[in-house]
C-alpha atoms as a PDB file:
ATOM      1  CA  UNK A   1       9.966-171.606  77.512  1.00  0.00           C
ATOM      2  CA  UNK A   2      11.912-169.138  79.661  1.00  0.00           C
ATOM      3  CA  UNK A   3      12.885-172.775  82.033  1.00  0.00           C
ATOM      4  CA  UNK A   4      14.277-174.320  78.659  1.00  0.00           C
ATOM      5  CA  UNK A   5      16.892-171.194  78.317  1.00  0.00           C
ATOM      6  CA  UNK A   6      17.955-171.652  82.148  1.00  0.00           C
ATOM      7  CA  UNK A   7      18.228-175.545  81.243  1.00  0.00           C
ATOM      8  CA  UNK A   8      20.759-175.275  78.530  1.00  0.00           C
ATOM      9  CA  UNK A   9      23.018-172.734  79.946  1.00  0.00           C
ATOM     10  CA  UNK A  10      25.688-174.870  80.960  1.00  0.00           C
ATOM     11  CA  UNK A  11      25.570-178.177  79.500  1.00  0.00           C
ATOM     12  CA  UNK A  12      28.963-179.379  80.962  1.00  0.00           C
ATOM     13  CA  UNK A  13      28.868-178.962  83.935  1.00  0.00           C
ATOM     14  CA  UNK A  14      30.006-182.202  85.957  1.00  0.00           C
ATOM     15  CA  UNK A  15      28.236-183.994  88.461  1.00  0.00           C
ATOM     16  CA  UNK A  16      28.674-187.267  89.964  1.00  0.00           C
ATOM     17  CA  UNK A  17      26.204-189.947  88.434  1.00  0.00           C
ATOM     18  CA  UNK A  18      25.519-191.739  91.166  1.00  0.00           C
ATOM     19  CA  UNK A  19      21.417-190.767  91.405  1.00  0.00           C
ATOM     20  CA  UNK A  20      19.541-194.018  93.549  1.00  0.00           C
ATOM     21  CA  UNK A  21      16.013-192.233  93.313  1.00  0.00           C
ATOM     22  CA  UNK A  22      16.434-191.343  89.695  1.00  0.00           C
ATOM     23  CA  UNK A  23      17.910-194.824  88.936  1.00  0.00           C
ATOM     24  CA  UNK A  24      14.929-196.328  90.575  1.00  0.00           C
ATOM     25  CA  UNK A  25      12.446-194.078  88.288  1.00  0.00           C
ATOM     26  CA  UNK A  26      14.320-194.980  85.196  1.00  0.00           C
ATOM     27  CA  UNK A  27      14.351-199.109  85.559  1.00  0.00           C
ATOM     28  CA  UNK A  28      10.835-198.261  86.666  1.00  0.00           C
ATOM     29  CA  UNK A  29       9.616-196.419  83.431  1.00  0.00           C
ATOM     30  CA  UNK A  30       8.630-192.846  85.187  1.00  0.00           C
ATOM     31  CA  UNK A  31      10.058-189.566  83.757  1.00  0.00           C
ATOM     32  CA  UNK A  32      12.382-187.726  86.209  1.00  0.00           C
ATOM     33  CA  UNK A  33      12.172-184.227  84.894  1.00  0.00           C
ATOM     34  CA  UNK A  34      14.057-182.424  87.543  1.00  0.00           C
ATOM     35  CA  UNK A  35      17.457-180.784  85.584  1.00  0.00           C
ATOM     36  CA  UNK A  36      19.703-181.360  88.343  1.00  0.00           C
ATOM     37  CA  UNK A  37      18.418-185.223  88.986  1.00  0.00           C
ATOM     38  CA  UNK A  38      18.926-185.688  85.204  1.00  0.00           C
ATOM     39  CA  UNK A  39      22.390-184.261  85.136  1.00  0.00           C
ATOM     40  CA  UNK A  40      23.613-185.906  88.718  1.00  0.00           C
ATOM     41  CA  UNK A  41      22.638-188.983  87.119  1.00  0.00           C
ATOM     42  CA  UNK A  42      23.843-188.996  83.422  1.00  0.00           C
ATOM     43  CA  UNK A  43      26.272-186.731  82.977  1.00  0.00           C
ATOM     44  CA  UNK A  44      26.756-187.538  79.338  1.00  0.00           C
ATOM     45  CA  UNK A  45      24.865-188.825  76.524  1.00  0.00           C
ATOM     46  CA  UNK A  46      26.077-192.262  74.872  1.00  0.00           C
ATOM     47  CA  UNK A  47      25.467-193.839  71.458  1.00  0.00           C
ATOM     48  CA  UNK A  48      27.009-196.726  69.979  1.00  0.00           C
ATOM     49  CA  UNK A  49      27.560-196.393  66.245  1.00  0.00           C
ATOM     50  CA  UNK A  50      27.331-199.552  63.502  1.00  0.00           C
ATOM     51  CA  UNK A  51      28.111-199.465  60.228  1.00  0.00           C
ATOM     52  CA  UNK A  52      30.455-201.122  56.915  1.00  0.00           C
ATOM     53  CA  UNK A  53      33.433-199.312  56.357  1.00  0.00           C
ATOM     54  CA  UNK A  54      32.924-196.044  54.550  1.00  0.00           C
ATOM     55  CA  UNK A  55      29.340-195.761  55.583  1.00  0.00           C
ATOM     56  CA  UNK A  56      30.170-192.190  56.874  1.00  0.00           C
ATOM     57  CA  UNK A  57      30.456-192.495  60.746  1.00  0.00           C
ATOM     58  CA  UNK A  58      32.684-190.670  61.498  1.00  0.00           C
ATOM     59  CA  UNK A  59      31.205-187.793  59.149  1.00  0.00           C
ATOM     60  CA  UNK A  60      27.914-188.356  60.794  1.00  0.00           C
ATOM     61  CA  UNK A  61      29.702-187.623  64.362  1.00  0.00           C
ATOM     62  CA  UNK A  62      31.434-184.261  63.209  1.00  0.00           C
ATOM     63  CA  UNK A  63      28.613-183.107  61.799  1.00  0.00           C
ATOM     64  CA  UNK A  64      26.311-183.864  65.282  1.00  0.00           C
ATOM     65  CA  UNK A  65      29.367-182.117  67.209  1.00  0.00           C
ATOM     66  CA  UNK A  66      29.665-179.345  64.899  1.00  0.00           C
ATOM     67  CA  UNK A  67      33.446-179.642  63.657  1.00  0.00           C
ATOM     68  CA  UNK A  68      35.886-181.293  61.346  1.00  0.00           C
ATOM     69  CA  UNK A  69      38.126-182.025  63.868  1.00  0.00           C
ATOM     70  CA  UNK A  70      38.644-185.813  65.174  1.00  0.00           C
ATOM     71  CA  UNK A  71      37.679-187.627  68.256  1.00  0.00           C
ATOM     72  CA  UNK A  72      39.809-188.206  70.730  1.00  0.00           C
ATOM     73  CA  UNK A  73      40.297-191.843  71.892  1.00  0.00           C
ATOM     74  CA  UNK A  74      39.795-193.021  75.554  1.00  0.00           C
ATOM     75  CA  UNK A  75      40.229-196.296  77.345  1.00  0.00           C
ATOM     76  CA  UNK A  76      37.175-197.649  79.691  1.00  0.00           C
ATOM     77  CA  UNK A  77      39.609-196.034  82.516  1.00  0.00           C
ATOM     78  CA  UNK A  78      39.946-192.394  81.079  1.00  0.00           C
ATOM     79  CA  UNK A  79      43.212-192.716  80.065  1.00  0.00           C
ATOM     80  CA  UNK A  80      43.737-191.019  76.525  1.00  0.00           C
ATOM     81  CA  UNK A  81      44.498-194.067  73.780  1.00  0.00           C
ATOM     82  CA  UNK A  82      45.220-192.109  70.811  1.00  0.00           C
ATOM     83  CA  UNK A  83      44.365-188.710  69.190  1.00  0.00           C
ATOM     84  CA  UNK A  84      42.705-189.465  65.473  1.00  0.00           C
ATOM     85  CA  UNK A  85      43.598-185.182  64.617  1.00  0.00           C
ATOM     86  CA  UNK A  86      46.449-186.431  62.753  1.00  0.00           C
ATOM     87  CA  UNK A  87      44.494-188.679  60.635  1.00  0.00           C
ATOM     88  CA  UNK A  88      47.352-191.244  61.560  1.00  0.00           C
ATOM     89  CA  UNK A  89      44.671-194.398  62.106  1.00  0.00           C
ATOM     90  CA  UNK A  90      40.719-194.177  60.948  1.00  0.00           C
ATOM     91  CA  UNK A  91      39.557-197.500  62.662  1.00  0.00           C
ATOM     92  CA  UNK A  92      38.793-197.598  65.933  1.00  0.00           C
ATOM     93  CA  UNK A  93      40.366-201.531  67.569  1.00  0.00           C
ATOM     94  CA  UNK A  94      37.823-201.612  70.628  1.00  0.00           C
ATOM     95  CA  UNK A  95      34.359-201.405  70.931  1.00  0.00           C
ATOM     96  CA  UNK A  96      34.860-200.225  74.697  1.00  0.00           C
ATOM     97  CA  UNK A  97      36.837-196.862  73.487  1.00  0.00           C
ATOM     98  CA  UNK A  98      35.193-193.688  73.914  1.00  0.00           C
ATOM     99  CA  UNK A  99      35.398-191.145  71.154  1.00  0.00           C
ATOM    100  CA  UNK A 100      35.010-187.632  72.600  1.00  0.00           C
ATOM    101  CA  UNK A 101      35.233-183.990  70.273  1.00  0.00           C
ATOM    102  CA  UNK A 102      36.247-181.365  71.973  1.00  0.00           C
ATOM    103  CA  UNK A 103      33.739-179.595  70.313  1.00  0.00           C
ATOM    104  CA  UNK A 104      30.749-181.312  71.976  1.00  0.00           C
ATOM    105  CA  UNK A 105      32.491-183.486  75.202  1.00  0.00           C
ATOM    106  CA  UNK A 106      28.722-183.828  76.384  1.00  0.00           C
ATOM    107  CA  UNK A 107      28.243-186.802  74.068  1.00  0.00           C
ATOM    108  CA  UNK A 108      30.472-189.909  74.265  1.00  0.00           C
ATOM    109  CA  UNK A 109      30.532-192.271  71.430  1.00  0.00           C
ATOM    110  CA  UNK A 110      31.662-195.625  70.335  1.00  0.00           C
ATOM    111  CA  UNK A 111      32.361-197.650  67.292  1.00  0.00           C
ATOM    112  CA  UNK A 112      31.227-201.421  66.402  1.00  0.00           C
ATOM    113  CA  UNK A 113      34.708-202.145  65.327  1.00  0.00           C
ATOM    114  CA  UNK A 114      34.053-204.263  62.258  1.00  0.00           C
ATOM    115  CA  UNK A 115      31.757-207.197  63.240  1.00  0.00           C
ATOM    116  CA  UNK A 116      29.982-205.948  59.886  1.00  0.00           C
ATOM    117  CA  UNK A 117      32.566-207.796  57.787  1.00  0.00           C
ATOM    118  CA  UNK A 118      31.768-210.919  58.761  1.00  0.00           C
ATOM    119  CA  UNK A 119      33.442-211.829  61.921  1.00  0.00           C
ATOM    120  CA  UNK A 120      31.550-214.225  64.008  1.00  0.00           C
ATOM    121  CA  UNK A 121      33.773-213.329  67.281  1.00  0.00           C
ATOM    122  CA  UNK A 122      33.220-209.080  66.648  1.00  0.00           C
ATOM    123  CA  UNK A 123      29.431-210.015  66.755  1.00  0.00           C
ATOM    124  CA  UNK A 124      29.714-211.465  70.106  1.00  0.00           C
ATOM    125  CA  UNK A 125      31.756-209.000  71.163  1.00  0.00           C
ATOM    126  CA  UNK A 126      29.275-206.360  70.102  1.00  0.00           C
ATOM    127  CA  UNK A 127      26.289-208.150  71.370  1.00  0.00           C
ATOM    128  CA  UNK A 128      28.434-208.268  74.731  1.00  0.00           C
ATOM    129  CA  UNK A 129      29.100-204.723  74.915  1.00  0.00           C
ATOM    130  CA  UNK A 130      25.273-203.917  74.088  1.00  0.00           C
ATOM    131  CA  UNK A 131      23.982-206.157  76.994  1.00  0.00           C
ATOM    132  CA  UNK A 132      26.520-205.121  79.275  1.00  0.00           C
ATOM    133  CA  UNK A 133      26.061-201.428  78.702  1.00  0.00           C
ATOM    134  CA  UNK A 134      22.001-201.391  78.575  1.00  0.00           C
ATOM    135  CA  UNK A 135      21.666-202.646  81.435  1.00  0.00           C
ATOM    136  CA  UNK A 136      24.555-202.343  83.732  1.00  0.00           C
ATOM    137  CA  UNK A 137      23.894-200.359  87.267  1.00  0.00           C
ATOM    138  CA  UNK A 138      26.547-197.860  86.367  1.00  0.00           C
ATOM    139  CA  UNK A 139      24.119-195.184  84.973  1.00  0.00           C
ATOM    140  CA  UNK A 140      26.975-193.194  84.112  1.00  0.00           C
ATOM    141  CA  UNK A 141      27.985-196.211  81.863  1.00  0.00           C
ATOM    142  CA  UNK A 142      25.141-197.183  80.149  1.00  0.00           C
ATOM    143  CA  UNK A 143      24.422-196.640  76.373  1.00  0.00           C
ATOM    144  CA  UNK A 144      21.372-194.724  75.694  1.00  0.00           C
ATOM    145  CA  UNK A 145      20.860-195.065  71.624  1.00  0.00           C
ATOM    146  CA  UNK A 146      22.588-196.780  68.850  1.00  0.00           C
ATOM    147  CA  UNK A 147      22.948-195.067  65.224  1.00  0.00           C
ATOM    148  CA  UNK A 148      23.000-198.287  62.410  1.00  0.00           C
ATOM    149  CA  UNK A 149      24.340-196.472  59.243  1.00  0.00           C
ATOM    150  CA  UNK A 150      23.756-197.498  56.197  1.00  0.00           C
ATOM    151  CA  UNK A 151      24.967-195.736  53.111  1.00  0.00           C
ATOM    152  CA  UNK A 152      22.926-195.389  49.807  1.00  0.00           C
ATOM    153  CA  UNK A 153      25.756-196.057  47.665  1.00  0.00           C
ATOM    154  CA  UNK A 154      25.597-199.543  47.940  1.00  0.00           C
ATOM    155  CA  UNK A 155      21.919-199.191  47.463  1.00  0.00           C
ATOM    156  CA  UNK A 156      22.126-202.597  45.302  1.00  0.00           C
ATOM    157  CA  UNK A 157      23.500-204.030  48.390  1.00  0.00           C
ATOM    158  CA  UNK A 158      21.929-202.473  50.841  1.00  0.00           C
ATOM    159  CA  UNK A 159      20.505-204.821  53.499  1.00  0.00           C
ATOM    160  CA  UNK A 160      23.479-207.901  53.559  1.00  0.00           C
ATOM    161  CA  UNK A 161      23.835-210.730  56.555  1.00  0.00           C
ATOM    162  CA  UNK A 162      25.357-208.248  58.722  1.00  0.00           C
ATOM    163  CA  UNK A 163      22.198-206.164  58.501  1.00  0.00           C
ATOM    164  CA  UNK A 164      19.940-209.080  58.930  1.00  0.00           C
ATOM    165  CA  UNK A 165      21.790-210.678  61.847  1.00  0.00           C
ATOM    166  CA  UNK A 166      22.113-207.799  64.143  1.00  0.00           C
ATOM    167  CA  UNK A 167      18.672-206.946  64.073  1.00  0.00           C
ATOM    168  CA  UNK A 168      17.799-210.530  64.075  1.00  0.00           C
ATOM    169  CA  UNK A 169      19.996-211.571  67.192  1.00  0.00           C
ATOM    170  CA  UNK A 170      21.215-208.775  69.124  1.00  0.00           C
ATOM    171  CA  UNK A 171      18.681-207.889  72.184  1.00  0.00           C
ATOM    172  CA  UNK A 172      19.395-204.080  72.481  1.00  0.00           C
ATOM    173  CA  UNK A 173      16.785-204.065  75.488  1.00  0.00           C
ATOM    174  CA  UNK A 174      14.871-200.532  76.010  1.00  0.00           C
ATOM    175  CA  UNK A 175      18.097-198.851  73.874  1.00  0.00           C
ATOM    176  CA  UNK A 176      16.429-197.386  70.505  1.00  0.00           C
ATOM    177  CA  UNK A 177      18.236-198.152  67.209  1.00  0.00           C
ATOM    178  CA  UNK A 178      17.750-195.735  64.612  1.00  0.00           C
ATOM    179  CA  UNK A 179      19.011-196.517  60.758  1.00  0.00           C
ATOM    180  CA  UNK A 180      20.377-193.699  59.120  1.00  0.00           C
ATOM    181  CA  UNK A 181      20.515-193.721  55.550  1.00  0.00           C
ATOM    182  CA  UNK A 182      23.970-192.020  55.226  1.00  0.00           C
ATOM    183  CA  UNK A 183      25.411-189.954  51.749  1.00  0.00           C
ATOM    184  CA  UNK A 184      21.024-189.502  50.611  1.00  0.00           C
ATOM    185  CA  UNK A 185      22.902-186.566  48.434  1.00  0.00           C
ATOM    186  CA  UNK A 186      24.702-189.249  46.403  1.00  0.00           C
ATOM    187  CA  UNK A 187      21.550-190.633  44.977  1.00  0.00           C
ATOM    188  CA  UNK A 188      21.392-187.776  42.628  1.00  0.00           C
ATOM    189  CA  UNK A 189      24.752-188.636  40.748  1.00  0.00           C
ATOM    190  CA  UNK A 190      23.796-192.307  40.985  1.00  0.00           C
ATOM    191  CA  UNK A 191      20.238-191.383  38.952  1.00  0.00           C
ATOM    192  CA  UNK A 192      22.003-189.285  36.404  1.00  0.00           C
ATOM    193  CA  UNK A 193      24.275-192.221  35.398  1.00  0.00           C
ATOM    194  CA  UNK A 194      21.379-194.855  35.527  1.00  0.00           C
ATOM    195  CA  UNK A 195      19.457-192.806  33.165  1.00  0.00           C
ATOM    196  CA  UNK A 196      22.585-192.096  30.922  1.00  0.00           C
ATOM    197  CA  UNK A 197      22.960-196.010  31.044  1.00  0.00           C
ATOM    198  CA  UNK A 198      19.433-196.056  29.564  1.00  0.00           C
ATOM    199  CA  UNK A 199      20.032-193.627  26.343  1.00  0.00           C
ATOM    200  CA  UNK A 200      18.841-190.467  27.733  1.00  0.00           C
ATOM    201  CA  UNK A 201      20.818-187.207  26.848  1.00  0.00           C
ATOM    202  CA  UNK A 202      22.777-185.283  29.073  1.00  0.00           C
ATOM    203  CA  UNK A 203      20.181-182.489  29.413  1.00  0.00           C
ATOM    204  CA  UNK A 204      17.533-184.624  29.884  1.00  0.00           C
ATOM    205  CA  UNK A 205      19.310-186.742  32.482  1.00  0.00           C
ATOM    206  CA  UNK A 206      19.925-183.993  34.770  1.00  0.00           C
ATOM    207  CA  UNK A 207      16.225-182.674  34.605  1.00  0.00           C
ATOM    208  CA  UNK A 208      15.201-185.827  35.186  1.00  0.00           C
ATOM    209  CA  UNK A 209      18.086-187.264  38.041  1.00  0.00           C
ATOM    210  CA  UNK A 210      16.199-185.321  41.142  1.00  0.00           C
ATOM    211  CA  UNK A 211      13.302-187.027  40.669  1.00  0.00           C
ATOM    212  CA  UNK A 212      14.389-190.333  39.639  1.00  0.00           C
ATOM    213  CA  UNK A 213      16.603-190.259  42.764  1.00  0.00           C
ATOM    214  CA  UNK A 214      13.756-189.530  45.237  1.00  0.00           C
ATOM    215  CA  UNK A 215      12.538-192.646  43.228  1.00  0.00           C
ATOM    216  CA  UNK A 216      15.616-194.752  44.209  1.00  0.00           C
ATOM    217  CA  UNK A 217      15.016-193.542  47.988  1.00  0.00           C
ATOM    218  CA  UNK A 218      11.763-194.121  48.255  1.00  0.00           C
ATOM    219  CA  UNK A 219      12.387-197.926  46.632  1.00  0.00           C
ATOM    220  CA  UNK A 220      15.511-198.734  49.101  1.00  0.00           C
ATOM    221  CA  UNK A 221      13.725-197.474  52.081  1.00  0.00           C
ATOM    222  CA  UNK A 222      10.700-199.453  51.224  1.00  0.00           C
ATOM    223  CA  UNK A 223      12.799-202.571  51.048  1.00  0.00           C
ATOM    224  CA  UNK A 224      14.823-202.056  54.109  1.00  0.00           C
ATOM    225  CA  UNK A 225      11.565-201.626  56.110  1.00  0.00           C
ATOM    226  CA  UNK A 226      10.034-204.782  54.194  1.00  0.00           C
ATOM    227  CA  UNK A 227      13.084-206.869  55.591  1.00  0.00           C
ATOM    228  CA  UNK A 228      13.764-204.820  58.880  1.00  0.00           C
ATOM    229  CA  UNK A 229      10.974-204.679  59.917  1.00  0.00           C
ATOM    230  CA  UNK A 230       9.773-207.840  60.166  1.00  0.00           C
ATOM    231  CA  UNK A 231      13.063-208.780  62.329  1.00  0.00           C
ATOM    232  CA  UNK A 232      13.153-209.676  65.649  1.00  0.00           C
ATOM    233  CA  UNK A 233      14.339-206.259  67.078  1.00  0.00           C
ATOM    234  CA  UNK A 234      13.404-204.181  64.474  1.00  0.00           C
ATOM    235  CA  UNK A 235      15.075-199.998  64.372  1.00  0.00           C
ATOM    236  CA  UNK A 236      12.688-197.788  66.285  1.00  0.00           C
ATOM    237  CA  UNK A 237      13.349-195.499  63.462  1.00  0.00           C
ATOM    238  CA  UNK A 238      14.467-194.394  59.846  1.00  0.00           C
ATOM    239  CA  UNK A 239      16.557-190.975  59.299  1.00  0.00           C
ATOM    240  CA  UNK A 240      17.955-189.998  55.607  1.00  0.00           C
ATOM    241  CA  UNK A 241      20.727-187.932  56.075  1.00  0.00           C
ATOM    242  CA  UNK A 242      22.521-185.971  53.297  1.00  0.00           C
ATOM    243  CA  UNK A 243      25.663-183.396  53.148  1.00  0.00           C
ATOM    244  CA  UNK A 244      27.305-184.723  56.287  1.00  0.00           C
ATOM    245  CA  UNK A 245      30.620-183.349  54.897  1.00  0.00           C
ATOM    246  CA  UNK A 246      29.381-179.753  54.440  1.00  0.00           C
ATOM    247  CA  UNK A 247      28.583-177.438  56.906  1.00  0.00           C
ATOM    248  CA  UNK A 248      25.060-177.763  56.052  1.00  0.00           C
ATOM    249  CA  UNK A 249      24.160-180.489  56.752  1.00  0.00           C
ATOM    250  CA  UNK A 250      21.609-180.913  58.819  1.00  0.00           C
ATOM    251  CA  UNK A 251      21.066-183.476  61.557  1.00  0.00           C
ATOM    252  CA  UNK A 252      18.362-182.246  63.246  1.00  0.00           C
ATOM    253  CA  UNK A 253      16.088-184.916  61.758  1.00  0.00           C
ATOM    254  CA  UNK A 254      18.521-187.435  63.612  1.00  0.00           C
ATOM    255  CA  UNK A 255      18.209-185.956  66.717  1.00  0.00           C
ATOM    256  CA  UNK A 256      14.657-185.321  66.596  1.00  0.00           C
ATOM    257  CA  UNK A 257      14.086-189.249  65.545  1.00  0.00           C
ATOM    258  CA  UNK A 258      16.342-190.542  69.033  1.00  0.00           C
ATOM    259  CA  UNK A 259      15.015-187.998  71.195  1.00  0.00           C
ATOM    260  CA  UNK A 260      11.377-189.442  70.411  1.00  0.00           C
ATOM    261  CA  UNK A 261      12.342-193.253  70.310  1.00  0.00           C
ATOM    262  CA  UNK A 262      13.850-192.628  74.004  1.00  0.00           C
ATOM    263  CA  UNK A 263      11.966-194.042  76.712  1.00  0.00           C
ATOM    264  CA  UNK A 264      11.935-191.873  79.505  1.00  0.00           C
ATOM    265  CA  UNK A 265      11.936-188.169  79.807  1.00  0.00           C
ATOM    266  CA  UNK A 266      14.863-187.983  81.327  1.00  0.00           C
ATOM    267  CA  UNK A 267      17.045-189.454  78.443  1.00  0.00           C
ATOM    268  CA  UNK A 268      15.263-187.193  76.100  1.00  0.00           C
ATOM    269  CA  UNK A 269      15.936-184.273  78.304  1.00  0.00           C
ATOM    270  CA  UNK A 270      19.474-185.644  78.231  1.00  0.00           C
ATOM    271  CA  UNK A 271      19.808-185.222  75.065  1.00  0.00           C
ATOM    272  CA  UNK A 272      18.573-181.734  74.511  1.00  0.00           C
ATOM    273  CA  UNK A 273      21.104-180.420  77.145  1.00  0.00           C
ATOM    274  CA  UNK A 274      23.663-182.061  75.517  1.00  0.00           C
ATOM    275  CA  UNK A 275      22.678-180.690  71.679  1.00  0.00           C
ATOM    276  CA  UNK A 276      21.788-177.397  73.872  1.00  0.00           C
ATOM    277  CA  UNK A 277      22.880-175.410  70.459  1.00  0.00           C
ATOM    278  CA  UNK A 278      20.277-177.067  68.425  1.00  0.00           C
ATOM    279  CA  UNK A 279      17.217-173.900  68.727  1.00  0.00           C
ATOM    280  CA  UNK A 280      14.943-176.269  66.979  1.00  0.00           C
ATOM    281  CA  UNK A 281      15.417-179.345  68.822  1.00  0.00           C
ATOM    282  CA  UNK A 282      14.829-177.629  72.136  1.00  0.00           C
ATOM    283  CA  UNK A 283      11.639-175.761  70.722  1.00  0.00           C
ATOM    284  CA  UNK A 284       9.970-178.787  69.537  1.00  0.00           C
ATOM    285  CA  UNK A 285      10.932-180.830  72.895  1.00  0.00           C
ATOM    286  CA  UNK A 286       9.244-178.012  74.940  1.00  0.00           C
ATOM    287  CA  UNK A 287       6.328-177.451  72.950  1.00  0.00           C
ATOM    288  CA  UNK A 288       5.616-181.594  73.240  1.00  0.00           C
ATOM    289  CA  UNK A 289       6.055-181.002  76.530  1.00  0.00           C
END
């Protein structure tokens, strides 16, 4: 454990990520636990994130880098695009940007960019961008994990073509998608009204809206892993995540759920260097160690 405490003490450092030997390991499937092989050849960890408007992305991103703050906006050369702080422009035009907080630069992120409304050319684009960046020899490049939000407000709507056709058609090769199940805490305010809607009195509803929303859950994750599932390239995992505009909220359970759907040792050391202030991350990576 005392190796784990040397590991995360700098988590920024940067090193040029331009590794042959760890390259080789990585395309070949072998772990390549040595820190400085890891950090010479991924500086940075990358997700793509998918999701309708107002599925809670962004929020999702603050809360992972610990701030309220917003990404800034980079071009595919470095050059700054735009700075979101000002909440002057929410949507984010290119898939290639990079979103970076200032609060966490070790991750990079980008957005999908609105191929979930229905544009046939955005889901190209998209399944472009996932190709190129899963597989491309430019380690420093490469995506390592995709985040597919879905929020449970529209849980009457949850799984629509978008949904279906992504997992259906897009080849994400050996780069996990994990669903996350965005605004869980909502549930409870949509199970009071349901059971208002049936008659019940107030008192009654709210005694009765926890577990009737753990009801709701359970039901809309059971149906998105009846029809996910049974997709082509199904999501290598599930995550409810609840809060994600409070301080508490938690997102170790999303971390904990890419780390394990990674598929080398080195990515999933990656990412604990990079979430270095996550105590119980860390701990549970060493101990399945």
């Amino acid at each position: 454990m005392d190796a784990w405490y040397a590991l995360i003490g700098s988590n920024t450092a940067s090193i040029p990520a331009d590794t042959a030997a760890v390259a080789s390991d990585l395309e070949a499937g072998k772990p390549a636990l040595n820190q400085n092989d890891v950090r010479a050849s991924f500086t940075r960890f990358r997700i793509l994130i998918v999701g309708r408007a107002n599925s809670g992305k962004t929020t999702v991103l603050q809360r992972v880098c610990n701030t309220t703050a917003w990404p800034q906006v980079y071009d595919s050369t470095g050059q700054k695009v735009y700075d979101l702080n000002a909440r002057v422009q929410r949507g984010y035009h290119d898939i290639s940007h990079e979103l970076v907080f200032s609060s966490n630069p070790g991750f990079i992120f980008h957005d999908s960019c609105g191929f979930e409304a229905g544009s046939e050319e955005e889901f190209e684009q998209m399944k472009r961008f996932v190709l190129e960046r899963a597989t491309t020899p430019k380690l420093a490049e490469r995506i390592h994990a995709i985040w597919y939000c879905i929020s449970v407000t529209d849980h009457k709507r949850s799984i629509l073509a978008a949904e279906e056709k992504f997992f259906a058609e897009c080849d994400t090769k050996h780069v996990p998608v994990i669903v996350l199940f965005t605004k869980a805490d909502v549930l409870n305010d949509i199970a009071f009204n349901e059971l208002r809607n049936q008659n019940m009195s107030i008192k009654t509803a709210k005694k009765e809206m926890y577990s009737h929303g753990v009801k709701l859950m359970d039901d809309l994750q059971e149906y998105i892993h009846l029809v996910l599932d049974k997709c082509q390239f199904p999501p290598k995992g599930y995550v409810q995540l609840a809060e994600m505009n409070k301080k508490k909220g938690d997102t170790t359970p999303l971390l904990q759920c890419t780390t394990n759907a990674l598929d080398t040792q080195s990515l999933q050391m990656l990412l604990v260097i990079t979430q270095a202030r996550n105590m119980e991350l860390i701990v549970e990576w060493a101990v399945k160690r």
